[in-house]
C-alpha atoms as a PDB file:
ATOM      1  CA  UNK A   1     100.371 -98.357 208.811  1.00  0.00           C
ATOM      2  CA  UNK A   2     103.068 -95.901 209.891  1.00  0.00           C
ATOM      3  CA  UNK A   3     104.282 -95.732 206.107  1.00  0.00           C
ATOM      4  CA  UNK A   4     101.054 -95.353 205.171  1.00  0.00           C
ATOM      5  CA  UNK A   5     100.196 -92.376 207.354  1.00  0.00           C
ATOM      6  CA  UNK A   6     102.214 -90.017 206.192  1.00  0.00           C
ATOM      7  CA  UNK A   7     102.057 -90.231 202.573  1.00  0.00           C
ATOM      8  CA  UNK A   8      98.186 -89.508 202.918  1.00  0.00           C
ATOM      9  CA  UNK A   9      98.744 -86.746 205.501  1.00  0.00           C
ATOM     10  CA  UNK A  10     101.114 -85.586 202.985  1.00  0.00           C
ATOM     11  CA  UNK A  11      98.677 -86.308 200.000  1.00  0.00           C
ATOM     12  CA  UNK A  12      96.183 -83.725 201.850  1.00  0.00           C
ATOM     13  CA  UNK A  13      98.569 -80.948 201.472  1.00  0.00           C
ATOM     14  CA  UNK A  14      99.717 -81.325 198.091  1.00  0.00           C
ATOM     15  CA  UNK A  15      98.802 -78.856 195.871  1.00  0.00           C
ATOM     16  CA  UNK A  16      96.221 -79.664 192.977  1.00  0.00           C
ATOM     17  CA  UNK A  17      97.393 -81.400 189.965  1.00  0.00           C
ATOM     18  CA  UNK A  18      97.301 -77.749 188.138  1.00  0.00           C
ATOM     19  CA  UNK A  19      98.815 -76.149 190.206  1.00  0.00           C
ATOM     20  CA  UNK A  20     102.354 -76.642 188.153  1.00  0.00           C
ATOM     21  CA  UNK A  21     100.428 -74.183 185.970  1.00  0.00           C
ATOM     22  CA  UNK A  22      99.911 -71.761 188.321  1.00  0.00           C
ATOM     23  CA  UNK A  23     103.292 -71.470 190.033  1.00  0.00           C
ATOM     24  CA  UNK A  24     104.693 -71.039 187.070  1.00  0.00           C
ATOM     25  CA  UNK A  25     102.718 -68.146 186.313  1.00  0.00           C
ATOM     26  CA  UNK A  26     102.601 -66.303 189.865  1.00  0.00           C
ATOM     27  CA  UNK A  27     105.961 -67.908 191.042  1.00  0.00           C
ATOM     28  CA  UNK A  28     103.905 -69.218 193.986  1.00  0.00           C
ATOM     29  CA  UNK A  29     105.065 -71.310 196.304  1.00  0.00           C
ATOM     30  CA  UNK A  30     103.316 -73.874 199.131  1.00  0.00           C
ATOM     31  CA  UNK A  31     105.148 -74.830 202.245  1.00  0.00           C
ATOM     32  CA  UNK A  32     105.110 -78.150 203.540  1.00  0.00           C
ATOM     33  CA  UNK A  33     103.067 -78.519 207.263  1.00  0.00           C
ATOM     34  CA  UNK A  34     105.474 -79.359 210.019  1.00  0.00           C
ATOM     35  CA  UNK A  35     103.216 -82.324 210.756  1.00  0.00           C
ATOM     36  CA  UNK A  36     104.051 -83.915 207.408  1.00  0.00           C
ATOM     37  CA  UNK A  37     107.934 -82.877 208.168  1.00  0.00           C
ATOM     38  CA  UNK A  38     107.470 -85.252 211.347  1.00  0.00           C
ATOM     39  CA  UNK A  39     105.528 -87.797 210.021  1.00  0.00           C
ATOM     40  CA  UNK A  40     108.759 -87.876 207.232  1.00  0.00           C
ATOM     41  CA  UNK A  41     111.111 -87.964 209.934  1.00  0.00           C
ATOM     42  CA  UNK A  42     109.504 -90.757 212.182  1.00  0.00           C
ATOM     43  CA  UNK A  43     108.994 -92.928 209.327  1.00  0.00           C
ATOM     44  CA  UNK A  44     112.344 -92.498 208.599  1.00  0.00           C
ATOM     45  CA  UNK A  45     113.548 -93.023 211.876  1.00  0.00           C
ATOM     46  CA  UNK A  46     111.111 -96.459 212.096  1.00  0.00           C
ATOM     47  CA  UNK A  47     112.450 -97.715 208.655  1.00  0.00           C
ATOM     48  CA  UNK A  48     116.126 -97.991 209.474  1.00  0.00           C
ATOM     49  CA  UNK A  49     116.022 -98.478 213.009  1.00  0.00           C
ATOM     50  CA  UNK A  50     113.477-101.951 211.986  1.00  0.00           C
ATOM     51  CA  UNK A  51     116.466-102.410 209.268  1.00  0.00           C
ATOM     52  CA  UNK A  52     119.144-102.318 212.034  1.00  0.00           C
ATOM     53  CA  UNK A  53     117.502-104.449 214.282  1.00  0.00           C
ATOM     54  CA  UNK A  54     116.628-107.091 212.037  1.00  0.00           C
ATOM     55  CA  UNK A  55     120.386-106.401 210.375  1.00  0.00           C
ATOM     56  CA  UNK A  56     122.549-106.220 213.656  1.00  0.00           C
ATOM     57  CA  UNK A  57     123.034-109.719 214.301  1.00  0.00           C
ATOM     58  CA  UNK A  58     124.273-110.254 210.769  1.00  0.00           C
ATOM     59  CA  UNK A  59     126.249-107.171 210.605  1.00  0.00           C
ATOM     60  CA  UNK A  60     128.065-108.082 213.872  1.00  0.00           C
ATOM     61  CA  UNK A  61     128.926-111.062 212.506  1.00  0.00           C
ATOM     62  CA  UNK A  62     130.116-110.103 209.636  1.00  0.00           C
ATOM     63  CA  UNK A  63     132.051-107.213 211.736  1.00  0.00           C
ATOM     64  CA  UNK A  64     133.088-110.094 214.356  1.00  0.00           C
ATOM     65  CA  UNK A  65     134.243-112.271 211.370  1.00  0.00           C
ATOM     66  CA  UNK A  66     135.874-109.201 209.013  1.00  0.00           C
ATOM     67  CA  UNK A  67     137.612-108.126 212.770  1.00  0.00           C
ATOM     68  CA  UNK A  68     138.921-111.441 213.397  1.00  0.00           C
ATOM     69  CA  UNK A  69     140.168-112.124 209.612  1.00  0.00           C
ATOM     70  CA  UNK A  70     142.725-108.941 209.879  1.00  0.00           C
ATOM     71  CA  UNK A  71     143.522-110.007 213.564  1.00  0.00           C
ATOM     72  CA  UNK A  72     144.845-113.312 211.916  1.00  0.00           C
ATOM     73  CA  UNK A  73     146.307-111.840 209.334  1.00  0.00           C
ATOM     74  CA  UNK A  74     148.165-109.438 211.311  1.00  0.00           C
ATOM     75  CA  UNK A  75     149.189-112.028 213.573  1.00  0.00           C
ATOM     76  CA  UNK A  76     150.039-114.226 210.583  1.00  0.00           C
ATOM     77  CA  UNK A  77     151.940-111.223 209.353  1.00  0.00           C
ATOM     78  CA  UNK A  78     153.630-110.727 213.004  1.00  0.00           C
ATOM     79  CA  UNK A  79     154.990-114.280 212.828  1.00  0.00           C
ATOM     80  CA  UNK A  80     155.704-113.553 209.318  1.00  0.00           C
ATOM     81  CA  UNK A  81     157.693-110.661 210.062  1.00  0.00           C
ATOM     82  CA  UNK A  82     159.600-112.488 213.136  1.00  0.00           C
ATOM     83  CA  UNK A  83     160.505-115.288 211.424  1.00  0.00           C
ATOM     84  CA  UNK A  84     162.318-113.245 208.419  1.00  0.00           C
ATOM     85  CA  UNK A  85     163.746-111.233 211.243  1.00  0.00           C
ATOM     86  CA  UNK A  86     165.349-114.785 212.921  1.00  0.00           C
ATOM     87  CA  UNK A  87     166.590-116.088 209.459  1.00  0.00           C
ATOM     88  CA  UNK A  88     167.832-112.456 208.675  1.00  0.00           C
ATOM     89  CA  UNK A  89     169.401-112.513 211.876  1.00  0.00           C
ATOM     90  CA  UNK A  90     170.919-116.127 211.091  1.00  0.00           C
ATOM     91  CA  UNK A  91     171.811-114.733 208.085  1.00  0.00           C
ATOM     92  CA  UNK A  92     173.991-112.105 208.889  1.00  0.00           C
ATOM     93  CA  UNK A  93     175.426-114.621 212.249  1.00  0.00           C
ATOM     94  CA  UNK A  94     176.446-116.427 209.506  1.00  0.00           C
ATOM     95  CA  UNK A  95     178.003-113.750 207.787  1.00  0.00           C
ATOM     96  CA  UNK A  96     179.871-112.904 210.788  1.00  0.00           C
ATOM     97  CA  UNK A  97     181.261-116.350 211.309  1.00  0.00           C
ATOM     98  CA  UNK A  98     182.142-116.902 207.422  1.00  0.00           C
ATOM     99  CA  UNK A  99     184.868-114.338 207.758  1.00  0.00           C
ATOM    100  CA  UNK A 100     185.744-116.279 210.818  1.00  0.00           C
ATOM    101  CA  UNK A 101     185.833-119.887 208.686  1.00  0.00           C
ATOM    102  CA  UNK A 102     187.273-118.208 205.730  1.00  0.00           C
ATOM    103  CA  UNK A 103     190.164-116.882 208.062  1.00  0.00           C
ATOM    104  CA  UNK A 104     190.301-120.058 209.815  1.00  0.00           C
ATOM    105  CA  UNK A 105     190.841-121.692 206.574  1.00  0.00           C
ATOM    106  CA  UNK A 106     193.118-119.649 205.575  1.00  0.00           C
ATOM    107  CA  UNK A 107     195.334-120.266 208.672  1.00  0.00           C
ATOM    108  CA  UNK A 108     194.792-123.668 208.086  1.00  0.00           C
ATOM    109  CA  UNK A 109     196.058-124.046 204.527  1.00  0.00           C
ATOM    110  CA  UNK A 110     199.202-122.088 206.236  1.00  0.00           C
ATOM    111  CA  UNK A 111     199.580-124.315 208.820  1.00  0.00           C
ATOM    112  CA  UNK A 112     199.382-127.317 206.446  1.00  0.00           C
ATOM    113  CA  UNK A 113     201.665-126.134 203.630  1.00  0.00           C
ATOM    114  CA  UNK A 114     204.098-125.072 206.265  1.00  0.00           C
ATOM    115  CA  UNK A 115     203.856-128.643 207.677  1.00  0.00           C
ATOM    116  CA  UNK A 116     204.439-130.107 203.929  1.00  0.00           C
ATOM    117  CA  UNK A 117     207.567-127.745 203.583  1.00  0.00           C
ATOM    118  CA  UNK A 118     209.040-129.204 206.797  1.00  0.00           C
ATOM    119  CA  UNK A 119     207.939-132.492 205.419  1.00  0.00           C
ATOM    120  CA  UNK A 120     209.315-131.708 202.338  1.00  0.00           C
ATOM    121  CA  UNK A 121     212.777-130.221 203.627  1.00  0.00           C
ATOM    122  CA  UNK A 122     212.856-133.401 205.818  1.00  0.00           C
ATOM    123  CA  UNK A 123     212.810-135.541 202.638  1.00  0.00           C
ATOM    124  CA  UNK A 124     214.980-133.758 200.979  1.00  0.00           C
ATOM    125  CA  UNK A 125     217.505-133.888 204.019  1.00  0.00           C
ATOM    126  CA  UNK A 126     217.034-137.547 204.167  1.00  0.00           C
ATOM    127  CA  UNK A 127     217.958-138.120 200.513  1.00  0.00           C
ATOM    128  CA  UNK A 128     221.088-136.028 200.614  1.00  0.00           C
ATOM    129  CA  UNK A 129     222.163-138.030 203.266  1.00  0.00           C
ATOM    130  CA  UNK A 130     221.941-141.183 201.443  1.00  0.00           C
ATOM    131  CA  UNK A 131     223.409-139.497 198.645  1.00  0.00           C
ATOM    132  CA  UNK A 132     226.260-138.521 200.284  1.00  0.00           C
ATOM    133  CA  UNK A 133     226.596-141.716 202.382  1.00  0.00           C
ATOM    134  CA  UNK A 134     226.639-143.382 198.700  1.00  0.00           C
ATOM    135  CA  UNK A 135     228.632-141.247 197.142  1.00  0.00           C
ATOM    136  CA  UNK A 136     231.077-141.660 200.573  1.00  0.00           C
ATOM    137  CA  UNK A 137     230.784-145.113 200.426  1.00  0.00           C
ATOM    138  CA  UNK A 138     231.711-144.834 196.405  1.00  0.00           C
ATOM    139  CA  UNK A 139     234.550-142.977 197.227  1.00  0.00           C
ATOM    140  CA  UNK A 140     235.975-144.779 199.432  1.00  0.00           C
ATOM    141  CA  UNK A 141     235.634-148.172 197.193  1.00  0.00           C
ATOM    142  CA  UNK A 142     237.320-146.044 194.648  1.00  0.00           C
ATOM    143  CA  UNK A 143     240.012-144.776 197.495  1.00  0.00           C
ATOM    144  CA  UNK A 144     240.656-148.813 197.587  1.00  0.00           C
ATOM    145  CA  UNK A 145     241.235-150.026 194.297  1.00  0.00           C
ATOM    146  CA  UNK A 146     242.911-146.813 193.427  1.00  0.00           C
ATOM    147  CA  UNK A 147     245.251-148.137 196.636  1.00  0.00           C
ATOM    148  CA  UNK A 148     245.434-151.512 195.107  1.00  0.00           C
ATOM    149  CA  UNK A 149     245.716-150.571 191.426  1.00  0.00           C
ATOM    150  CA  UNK A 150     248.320-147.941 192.885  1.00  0.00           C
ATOM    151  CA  UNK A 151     249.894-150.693 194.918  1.00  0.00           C
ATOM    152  CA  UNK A 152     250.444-153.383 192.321  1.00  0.00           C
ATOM    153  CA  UNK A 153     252.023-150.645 189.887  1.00  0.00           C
ATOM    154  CA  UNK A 154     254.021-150.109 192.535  1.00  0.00           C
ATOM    155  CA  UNK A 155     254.846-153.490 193.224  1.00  0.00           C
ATOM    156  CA  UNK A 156     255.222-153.989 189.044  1.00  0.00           C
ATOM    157  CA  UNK A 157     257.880-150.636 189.227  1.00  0.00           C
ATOM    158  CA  UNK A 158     259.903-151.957 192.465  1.00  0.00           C
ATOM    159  CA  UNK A 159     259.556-155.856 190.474  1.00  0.00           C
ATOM    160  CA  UNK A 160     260.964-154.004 187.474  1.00  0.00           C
ATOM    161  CA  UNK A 161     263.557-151.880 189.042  1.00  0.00           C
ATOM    162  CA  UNK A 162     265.079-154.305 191.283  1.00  0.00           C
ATOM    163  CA  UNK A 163     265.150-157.002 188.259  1.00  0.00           C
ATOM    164  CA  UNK A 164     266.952-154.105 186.829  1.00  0.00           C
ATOM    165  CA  UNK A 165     269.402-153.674 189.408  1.00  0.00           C
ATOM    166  CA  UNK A 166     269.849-157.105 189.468  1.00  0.00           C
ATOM    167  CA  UNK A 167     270.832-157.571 186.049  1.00  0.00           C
ATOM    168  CA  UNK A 168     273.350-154.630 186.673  1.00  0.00           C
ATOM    169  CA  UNK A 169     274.880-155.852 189.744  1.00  0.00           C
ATOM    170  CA  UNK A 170     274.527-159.576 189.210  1.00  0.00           C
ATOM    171  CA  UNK A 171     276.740-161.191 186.631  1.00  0.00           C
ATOM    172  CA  UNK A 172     275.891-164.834 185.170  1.00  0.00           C
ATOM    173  CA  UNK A 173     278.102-166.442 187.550  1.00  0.00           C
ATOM    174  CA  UNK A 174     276.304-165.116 190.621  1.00  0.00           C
ATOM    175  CA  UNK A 175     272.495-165.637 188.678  1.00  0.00           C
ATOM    176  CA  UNK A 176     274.151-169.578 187.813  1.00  0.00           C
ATOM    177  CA  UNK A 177     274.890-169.981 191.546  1.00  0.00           C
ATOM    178  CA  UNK A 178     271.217-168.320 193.162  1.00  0.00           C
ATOM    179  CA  UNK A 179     269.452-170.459 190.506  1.00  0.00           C
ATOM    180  CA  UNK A 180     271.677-173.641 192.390  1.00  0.00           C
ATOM    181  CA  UNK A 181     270.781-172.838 195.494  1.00  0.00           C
ATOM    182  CA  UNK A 182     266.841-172.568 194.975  1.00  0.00           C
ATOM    183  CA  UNK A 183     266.719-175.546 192.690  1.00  0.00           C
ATOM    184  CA  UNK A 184     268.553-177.617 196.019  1.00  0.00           C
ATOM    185  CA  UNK A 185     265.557-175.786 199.094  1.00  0.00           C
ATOM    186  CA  UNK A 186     263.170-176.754 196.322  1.00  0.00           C
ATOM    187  CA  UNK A 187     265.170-180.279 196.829  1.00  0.00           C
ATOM    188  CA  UNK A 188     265.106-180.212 200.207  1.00  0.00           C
ATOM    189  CA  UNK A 189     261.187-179.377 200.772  1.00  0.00           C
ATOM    190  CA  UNK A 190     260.016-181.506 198.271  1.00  0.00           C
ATOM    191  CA  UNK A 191     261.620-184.369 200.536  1.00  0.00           C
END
């Protein structure tokens, strides 16, 4: 009824349906009554204040339900943003202690090829020990025979030189009369 109010108080005031005609031969021009200005502004007023009362409750929800949507997400986001910050921060711990391991490493691979050198040298000790304990014991079986080879040319030289000696110094009569005297001990210990 309000609606339809004003649109026939503003229906009285209108000009005549001619009346096109006439302004645009005189340039006339009819003001609107300030009751009809009211009338526009209350209905107005009573259209979208019906429309927010019947529209609030699904507006707020869908406000409630839009606010909590981007409260979740910047919550999500927060925890988002945290958690990148803890694996950056892992991240770069790591970092920090991969110097330490690769220097650690490094020290180690030192240590242990410093170890295999002494190892190594230790070895190598070891064998020229039982080189030289061979080559010692070598020598010295050499030292031997040489002794004994040495010693029976010796032998061979005095044999030869004193057979000499005694075929200078002996004559047959003397050789004749040793011969005798062995032939009669060999006699003598046979019996």
């Amino acid at each position: 009824m309000l609606v339809v109010l004003p649109a026939r108080s503003s229906a009285q005031h209108e000009p005549p349906a001619n009346a096109p005609a006439a302004e645009a031969r005189g340039g006339e021009h009819r003001a609107e009554s300030p009751l009809a200005i009211v009338w526009k502004w209350v209905n107005f007023c009573i259209l979208f204040g019906g429309l927010g009362w019947y529209l609030r409750k699904p507006l707020q929800e869908f406000l409630n339900s839009r606010a909590k949507a981007l409260e979740e997400g910047l919550a999500s986001g927060r925890e988002a943003r945290e958690a990148a910050l803890k694996k950056l921060a892992e991240i770069e711990a790591r970092m920090a202690q991969l110097d330490k391991e690769v220097k650690d490493l490094k020290d180690q691979a030192l240590k242990e090829a410093e170890e295999e050198r002494g190892r190594i040298l230790q070895s190598a000790r070891l064998e020229a020990e039982k080189i030289l304990d061979l080559a010692r014991r070598e020598i010295k079986g050499l030292e031997k025979s040489a002794r004994l080879e040495l010693k029976s040319h010796v032998a061979e030289l005095a044999v030869k030189l004193a057979e000499e000696r005694l075929r200078s110094s002996i004559s047959s009569q003397e050789n004749k009369s040793i011969i005798n005297q062995f032939l009669q001990t060999l006699d003598v210990v046979k019996n």
